[in-house]
N, C-alpha and C. Protein backbone atom coordinates (compact mmCIF):
# COMPACT_ATOMS: atom_id res chain seq x y z
N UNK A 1 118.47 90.24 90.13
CA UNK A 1 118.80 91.05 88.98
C UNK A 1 118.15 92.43 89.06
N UNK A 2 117.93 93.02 89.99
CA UNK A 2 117.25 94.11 90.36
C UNK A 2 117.69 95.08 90.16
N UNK A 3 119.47 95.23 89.89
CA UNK A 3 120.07 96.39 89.58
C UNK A 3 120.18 96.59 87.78
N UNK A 4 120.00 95.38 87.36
CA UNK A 4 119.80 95.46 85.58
C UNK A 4 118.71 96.13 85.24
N UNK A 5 117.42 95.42 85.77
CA UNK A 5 116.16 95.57 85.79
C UNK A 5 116.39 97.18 86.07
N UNK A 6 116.48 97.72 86.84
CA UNK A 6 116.47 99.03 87.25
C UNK A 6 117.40 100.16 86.22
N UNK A 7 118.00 99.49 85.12
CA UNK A 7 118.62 100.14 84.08
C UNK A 7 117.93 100.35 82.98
N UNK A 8 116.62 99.57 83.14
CA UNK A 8 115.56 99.74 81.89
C UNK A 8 113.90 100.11 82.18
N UNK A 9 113.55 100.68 83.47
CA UNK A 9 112.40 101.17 83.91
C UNK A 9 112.34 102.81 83.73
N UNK A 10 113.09 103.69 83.35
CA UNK A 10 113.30 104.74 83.49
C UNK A 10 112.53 104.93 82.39
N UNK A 11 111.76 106.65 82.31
CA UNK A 11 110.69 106.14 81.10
C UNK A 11 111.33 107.28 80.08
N UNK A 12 110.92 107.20 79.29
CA UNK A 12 111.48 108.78 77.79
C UNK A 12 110.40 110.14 78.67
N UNK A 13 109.50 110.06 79.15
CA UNK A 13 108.85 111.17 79.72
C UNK A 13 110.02 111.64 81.19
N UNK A 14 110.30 110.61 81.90
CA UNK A 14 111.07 111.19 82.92
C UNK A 14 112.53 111.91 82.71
N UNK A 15 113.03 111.25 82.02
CA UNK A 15 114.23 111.47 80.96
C UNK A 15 114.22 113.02 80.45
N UNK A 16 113.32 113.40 79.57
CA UNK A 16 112.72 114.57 79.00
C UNK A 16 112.82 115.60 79.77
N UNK A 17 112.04 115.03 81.28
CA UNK A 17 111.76 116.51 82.28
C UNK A 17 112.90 116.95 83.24
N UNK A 18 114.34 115.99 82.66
CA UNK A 18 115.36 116.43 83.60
C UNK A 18 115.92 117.78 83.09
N UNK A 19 116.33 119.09 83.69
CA UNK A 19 117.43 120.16 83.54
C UNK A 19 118.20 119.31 82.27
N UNK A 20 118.55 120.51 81.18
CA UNK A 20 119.76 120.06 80.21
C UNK A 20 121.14 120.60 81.25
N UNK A 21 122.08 119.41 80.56
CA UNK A 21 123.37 119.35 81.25
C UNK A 21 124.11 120.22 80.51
N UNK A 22 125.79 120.77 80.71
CA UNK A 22 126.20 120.65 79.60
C UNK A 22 126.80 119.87 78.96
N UNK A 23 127.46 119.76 77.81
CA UNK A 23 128.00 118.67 76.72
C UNK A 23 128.55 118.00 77.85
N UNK A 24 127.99 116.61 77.26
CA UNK A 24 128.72 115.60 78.33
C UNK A 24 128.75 114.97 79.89
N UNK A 25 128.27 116.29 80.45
CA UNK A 25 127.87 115.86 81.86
C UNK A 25 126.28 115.29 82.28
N UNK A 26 125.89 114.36 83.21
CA UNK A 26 124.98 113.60 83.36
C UNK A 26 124.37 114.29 84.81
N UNK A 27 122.89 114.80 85.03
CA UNK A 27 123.14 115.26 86.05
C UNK A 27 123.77 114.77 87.39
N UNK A 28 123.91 115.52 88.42
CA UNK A 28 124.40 115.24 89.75
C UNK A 28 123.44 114.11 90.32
N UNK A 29 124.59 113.47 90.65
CA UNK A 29 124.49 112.07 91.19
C UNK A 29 123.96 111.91 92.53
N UNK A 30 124.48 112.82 93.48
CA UNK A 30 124.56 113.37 94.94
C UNK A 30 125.17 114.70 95.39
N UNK A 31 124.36 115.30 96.42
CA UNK A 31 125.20 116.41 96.72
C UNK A 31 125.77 115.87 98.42
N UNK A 32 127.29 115.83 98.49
CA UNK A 32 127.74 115.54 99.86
C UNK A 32 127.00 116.54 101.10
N UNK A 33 127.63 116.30 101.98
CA UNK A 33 127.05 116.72 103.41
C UNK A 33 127.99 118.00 103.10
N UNK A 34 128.75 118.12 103.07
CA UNK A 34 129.95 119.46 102.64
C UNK A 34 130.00 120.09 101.82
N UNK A 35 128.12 119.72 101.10
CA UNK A 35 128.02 120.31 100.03
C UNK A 35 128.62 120.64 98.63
N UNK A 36 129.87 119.84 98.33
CA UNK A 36 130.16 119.53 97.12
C UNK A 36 128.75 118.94 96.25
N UNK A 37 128.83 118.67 95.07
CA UNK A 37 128.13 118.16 94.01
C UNK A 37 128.84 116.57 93.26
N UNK A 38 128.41 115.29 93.20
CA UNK A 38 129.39 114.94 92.37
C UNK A 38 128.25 114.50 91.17
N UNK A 39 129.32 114.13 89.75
CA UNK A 39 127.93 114.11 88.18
C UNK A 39 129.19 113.98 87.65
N UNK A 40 128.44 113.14 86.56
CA UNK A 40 129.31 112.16 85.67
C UNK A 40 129.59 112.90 84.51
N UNK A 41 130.51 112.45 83.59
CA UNK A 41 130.69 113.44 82.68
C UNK A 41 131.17 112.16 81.50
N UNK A 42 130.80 112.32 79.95
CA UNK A 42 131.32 111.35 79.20
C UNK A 42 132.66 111.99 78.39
N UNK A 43 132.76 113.36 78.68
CA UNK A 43 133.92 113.87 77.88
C UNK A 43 134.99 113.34 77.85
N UNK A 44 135.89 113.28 76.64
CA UNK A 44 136.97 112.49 76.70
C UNK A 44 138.30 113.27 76.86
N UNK A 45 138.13 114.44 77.16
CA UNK A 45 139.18 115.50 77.90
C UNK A 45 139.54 115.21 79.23
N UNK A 46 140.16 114.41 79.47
CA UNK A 46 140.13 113.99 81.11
C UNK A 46 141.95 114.42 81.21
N UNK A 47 142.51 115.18 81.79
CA UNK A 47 143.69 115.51 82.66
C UNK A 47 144.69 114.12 82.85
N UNK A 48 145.22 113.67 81.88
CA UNK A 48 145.96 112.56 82.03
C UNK A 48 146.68 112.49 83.49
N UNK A 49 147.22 113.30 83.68
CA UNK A 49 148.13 113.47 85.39
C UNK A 49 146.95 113.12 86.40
N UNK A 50 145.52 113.95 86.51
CA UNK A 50 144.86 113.91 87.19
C UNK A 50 144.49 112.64 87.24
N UNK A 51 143.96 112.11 86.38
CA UNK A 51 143.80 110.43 86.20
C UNK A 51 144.81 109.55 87.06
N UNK A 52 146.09 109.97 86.62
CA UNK A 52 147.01 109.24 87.44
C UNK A 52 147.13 109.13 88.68
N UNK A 53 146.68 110.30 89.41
CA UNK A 53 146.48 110.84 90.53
C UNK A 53 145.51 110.08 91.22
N UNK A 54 144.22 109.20 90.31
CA UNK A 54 143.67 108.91 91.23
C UNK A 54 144.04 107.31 91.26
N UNK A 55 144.54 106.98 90.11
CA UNK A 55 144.91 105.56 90.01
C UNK A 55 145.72 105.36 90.72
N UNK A 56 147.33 106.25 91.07
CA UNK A 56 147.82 106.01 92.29
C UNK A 56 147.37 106.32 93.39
N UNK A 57 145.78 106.90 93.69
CA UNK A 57 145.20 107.10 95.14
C UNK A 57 144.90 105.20 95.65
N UNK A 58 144.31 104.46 94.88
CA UNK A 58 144.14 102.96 94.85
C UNK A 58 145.14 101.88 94.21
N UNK A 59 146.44 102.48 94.28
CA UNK A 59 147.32 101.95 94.32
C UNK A 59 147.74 100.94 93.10
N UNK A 60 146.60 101.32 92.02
CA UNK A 60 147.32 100.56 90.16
C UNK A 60 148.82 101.39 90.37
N UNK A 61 149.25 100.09 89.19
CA UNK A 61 151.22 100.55 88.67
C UNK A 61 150.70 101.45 87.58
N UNK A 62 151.81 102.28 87.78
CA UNK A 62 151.54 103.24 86.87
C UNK A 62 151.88 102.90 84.91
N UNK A 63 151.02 103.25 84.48
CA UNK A 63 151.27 103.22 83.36
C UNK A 63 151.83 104.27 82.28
N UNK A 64 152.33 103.98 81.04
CA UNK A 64 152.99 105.26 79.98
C UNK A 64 151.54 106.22 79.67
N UNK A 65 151.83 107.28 79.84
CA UNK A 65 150.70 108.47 79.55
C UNK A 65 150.18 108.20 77.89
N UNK A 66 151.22 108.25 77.20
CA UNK A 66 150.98 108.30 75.85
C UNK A 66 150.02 106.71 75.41
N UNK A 67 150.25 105.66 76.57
CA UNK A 67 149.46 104.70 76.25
C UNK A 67 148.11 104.77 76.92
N UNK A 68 147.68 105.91 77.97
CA UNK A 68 146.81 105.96 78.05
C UNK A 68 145.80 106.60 77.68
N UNK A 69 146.60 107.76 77.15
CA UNK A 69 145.95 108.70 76.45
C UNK A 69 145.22 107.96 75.18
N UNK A 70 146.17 107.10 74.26
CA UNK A 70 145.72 105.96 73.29
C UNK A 70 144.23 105.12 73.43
N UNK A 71 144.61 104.65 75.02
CA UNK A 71 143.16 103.87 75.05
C UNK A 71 142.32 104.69 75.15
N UNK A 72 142.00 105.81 76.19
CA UNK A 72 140.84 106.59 75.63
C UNK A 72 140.37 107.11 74.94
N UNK A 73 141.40 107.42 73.89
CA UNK A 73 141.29 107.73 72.16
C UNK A 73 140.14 106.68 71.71
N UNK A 74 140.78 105.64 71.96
CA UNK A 74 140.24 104.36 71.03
C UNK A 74 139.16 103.59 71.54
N UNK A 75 138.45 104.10 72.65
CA UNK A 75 137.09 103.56 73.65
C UNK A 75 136.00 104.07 73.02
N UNK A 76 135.12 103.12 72.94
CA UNK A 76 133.71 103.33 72.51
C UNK A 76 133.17 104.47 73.47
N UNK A 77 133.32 103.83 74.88
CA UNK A 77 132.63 105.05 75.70
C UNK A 77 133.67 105.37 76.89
N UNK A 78 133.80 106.55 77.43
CA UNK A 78 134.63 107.17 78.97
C UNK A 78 133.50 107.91 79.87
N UNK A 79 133.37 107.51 81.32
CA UNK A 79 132.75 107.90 81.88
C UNK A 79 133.57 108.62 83.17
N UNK A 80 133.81 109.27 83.22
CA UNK A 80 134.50 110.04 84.70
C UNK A 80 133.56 110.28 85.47
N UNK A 81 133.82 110.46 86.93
CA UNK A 81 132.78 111.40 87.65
C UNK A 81 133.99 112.00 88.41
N UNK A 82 133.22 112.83 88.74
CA UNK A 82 133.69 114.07 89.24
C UNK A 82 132.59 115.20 90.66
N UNK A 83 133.90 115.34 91.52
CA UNK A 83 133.23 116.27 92.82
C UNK A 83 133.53 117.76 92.56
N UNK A 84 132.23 118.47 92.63
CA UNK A 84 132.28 119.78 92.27
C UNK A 84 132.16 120.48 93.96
N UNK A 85 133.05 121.49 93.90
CA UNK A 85 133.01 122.12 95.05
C UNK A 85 132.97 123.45 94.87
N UNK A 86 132.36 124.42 94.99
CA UNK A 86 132.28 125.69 93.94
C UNK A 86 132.80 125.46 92.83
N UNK A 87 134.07 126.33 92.30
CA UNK A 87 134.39 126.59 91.04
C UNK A 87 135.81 125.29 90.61
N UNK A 88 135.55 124.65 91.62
CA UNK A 88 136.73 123.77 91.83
C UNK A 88 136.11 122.40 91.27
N UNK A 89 136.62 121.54 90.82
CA UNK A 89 136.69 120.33 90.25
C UNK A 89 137.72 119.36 90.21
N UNK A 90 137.28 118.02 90.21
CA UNK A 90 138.23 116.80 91.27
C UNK A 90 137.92 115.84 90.63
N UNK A 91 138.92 115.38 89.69
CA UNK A 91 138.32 113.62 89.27
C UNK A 91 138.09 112.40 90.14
N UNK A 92 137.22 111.88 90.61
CA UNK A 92 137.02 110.88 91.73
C UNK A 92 136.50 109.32 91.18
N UNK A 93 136.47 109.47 90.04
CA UNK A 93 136.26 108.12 89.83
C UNK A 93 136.43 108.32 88.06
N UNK A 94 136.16 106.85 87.26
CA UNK A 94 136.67 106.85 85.99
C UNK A 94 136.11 105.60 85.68
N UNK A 95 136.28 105.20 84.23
CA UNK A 95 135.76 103.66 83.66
C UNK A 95 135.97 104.16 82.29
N UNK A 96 135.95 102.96 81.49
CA UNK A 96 135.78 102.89 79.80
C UNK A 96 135.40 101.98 79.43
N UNK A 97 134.60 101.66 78.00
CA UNK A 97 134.30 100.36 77.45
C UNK A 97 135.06 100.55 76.28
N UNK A 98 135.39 99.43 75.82
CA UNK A 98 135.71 99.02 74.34
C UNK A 98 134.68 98.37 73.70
N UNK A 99 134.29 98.39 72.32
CA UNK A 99 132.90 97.23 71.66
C UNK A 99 133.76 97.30 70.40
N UNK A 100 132.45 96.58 69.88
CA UNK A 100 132.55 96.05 68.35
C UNK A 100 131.25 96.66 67.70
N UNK A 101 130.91 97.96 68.59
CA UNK A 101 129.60 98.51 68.23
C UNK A 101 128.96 97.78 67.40
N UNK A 102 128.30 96.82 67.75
CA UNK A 102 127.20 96.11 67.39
C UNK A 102 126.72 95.29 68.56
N UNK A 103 127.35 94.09 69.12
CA UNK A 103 126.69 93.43 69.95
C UNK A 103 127.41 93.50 71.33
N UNK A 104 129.08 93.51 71.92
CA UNK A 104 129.76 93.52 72.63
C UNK A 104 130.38 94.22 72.77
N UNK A 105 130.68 94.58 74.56
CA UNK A 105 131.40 95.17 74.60
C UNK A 105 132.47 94.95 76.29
N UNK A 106 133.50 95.24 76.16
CA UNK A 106 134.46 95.08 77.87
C UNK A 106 134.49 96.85 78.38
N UNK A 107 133.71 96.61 79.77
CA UNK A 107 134.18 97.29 80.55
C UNK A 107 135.76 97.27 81.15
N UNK A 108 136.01 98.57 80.92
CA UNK A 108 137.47 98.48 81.67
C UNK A 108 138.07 99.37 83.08
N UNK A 109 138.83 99.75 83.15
CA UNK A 109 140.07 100.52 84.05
C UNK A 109 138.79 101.49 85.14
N UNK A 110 137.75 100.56 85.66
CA UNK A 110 136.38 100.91 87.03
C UNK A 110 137.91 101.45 88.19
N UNK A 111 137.44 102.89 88.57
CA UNK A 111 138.28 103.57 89.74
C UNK A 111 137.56 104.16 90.41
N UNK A 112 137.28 104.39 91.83
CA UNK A 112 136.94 105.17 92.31
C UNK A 112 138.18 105.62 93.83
N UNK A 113 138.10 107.07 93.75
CA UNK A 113 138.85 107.27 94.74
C UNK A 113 139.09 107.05 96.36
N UNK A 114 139.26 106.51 97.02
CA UNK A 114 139.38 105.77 98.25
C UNK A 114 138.23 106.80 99.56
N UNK A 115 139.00 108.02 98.91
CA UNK A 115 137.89 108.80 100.11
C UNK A 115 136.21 108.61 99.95
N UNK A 116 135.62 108.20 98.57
CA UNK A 116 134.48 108.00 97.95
C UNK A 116 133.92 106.75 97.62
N UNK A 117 134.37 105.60 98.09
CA UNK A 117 134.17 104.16 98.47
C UNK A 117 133.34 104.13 99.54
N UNK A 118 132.45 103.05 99.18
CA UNK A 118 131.84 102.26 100.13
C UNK A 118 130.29 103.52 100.17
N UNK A 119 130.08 104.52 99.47
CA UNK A 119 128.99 105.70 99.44
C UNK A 119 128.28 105.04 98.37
N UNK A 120 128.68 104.03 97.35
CA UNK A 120 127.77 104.11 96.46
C UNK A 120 127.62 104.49 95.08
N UNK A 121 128.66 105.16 95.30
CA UNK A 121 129.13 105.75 93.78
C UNK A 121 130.02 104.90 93.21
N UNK A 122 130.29 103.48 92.92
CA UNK A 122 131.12 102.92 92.18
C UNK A 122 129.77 102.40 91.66
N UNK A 123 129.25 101.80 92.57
CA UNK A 123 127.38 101.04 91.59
C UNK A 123 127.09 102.51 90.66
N UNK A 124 127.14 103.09 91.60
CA UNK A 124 126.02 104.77 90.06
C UNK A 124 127.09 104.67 89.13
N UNK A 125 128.30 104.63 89.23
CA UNK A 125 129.34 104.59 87.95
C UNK A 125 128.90 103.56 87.28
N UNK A 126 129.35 102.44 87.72
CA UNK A 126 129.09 101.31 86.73
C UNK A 126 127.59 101.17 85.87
N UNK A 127 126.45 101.34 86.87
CA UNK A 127 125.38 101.28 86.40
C UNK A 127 125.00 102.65 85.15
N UNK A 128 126.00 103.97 85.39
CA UNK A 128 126.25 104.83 84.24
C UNK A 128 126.57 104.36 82.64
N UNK A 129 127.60 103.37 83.13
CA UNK A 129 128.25 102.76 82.19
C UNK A 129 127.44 101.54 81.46
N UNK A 130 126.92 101.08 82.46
CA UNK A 130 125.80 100.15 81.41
C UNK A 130 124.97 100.74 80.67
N UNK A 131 123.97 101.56 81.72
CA UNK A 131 123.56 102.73 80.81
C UNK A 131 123.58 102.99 79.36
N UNK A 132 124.94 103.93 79.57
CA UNK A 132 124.96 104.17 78.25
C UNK A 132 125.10 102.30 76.95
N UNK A 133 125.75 101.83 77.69
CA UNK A 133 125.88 101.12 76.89
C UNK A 133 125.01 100.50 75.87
N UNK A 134 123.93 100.09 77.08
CA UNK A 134 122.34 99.74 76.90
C UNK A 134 121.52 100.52 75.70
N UNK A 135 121.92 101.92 76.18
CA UNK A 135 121.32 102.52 75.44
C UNK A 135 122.12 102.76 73.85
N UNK A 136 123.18 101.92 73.50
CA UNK A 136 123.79 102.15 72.30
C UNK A 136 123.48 100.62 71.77
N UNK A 137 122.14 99.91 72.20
CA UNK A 137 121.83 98.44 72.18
C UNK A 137 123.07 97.41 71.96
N UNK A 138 123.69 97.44 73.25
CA UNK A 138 125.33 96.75 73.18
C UNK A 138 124.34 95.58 74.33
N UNK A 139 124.57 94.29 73.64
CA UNK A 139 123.87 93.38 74.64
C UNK A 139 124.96 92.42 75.38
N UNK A 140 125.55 92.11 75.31
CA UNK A 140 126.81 91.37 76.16
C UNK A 140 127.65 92.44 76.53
N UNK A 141 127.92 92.36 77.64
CA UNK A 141 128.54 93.25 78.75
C UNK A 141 129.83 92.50 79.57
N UNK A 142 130.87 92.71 79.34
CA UNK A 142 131.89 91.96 80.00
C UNK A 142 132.93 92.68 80.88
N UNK A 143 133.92 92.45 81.65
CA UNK A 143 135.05 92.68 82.19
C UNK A 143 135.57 91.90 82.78
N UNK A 144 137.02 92.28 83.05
CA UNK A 144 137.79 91.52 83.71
C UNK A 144 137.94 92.25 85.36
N UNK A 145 137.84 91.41 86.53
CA UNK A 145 138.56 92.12 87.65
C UNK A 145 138.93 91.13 87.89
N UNK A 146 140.05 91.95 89.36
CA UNK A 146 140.88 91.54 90.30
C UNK A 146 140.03 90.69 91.31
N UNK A 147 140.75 89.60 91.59
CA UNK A 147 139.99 88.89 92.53
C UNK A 147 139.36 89.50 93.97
N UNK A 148 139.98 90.29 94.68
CA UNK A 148 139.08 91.47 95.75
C UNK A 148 138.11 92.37 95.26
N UNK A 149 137.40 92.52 93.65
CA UNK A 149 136.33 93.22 93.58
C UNK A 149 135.53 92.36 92.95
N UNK A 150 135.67 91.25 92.98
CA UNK A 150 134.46 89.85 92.04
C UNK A 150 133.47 90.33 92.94
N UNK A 151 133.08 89.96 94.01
CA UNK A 151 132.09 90.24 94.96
C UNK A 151 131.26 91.54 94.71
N UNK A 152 132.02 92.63 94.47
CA UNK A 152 130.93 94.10 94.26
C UNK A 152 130.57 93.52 93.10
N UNK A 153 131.26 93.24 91.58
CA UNK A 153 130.39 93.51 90.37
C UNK A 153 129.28 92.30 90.33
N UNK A 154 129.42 90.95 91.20
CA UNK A 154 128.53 89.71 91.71
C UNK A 154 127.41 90.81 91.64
N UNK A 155 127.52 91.61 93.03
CA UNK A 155 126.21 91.86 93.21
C UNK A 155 125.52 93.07 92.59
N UNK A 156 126.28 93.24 91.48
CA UNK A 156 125.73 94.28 90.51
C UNK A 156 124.90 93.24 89.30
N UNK A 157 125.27 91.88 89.03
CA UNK A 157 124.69 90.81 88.45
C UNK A 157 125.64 90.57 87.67
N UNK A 158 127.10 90.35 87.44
CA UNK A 158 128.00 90.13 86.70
C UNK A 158 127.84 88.28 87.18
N UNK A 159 128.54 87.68 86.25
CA UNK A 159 128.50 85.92 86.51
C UNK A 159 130.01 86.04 86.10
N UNK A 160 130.61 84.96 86.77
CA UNK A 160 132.11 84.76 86.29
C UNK A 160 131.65 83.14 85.05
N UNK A 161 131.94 83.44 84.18
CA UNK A 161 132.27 82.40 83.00
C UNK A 161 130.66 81.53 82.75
N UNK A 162 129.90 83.22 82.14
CA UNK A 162 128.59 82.43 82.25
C UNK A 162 128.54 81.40 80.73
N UNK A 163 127.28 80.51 81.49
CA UNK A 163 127.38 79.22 80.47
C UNK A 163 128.29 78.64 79.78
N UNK A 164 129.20 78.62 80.55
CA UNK A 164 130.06 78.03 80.77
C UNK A 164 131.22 78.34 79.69
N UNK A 165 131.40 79.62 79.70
CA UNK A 165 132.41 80.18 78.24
C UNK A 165 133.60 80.19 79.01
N UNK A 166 134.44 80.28 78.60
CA UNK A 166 136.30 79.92 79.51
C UNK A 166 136.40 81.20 78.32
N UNK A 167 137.35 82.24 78.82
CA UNK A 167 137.69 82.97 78.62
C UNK A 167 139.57 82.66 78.56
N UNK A 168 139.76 82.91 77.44
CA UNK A 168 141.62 82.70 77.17
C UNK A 168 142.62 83.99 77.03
N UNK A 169 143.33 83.84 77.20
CA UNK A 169 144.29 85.20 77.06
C UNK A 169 145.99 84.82 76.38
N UNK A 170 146.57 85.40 75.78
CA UNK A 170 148.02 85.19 75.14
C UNK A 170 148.24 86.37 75.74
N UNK A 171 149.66 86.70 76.37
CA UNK A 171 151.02 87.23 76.40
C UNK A 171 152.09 87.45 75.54
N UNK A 172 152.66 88.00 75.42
CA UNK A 172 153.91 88.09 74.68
C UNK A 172 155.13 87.46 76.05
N UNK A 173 155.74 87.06 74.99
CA UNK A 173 156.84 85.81 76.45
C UNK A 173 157.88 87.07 76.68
């Protein structure tokens, strides 16, 4: 559990002595070898097309804009990150939670763009996203994935159907 643990050692003095961001952005995460910048951002202005852009880079079906625009309306929290290259800017990854702002909440729609896999930046996303979450004292943490990414959020400390809760779902027929 070393990556949880490591979501709650950070102290209010270290916190304090970081550079202010602006609205919304978290500082830089990494600077590439090519010298881009990438840093997270919670703004909920995100480029619907651009979004799409990266969801069809990893190959999700595309969905109605107006319904996506909806869910990020209606998310507790949106975390994008983003590669800065001078004056230029690139959405490269994305996530949202839904809660009941009080005790729970589902992580959702975790993307990162294919060229930016396997670096590390889907853990700094997610672990962003707990983050904040953590810090809005949201104590149950859930999502759903696809059976080819059980294994990454495993070893982020996710359990599939802990203590033994069965999780149900309805459809419309």
């Amino acid at each position: 559990m070393g990556f949880w643990k490591s979501l709650f050692t950070a102290s209010d003095a270290a916190a304090a002595s970081r550079p202010a961001q602006p609205e919304g952005q978290v500082a830089p995460v990494m600077t590439t070898t090519s010298g881009s910048r990438i840093f997270f951002s919670t703004d909920r202005e995100i480029d619907l097309y651009e979004l799409e852009e990266l969801c069809d880079a990893v190959g999700w079906s595309r969905r109605p804009l107006r319904k996506v625009k909806k869910a990020i309306q209606h998310s507790f929290l949106v975390v994008s990150m983003w590669e800065q290259r001078g004056a230029q800017r690139r959405l490269i990854g994305f996530s949202r939670a839904t809660s009941d702002h009080a005790f729970n909440a589902t992580i959702w729609d975790v993307v990162v763009h294919p060229d930016f896999q396997g670096k590390g930046l889907g853990k700094a996303l997610m672990k962003q996203v707990i983050k904040k979450l953590r810090s809005e004292d949201i104590s149950n943490i859930t999502l759903f994935a696809d059976p080819h990414v059980v294994e990454f959020y495993r070893h982020l400390g996710f359990m599939s159907d802990p203590e033994g809760i069965k999780g149900m779902f309805w459809y419309p027929d």
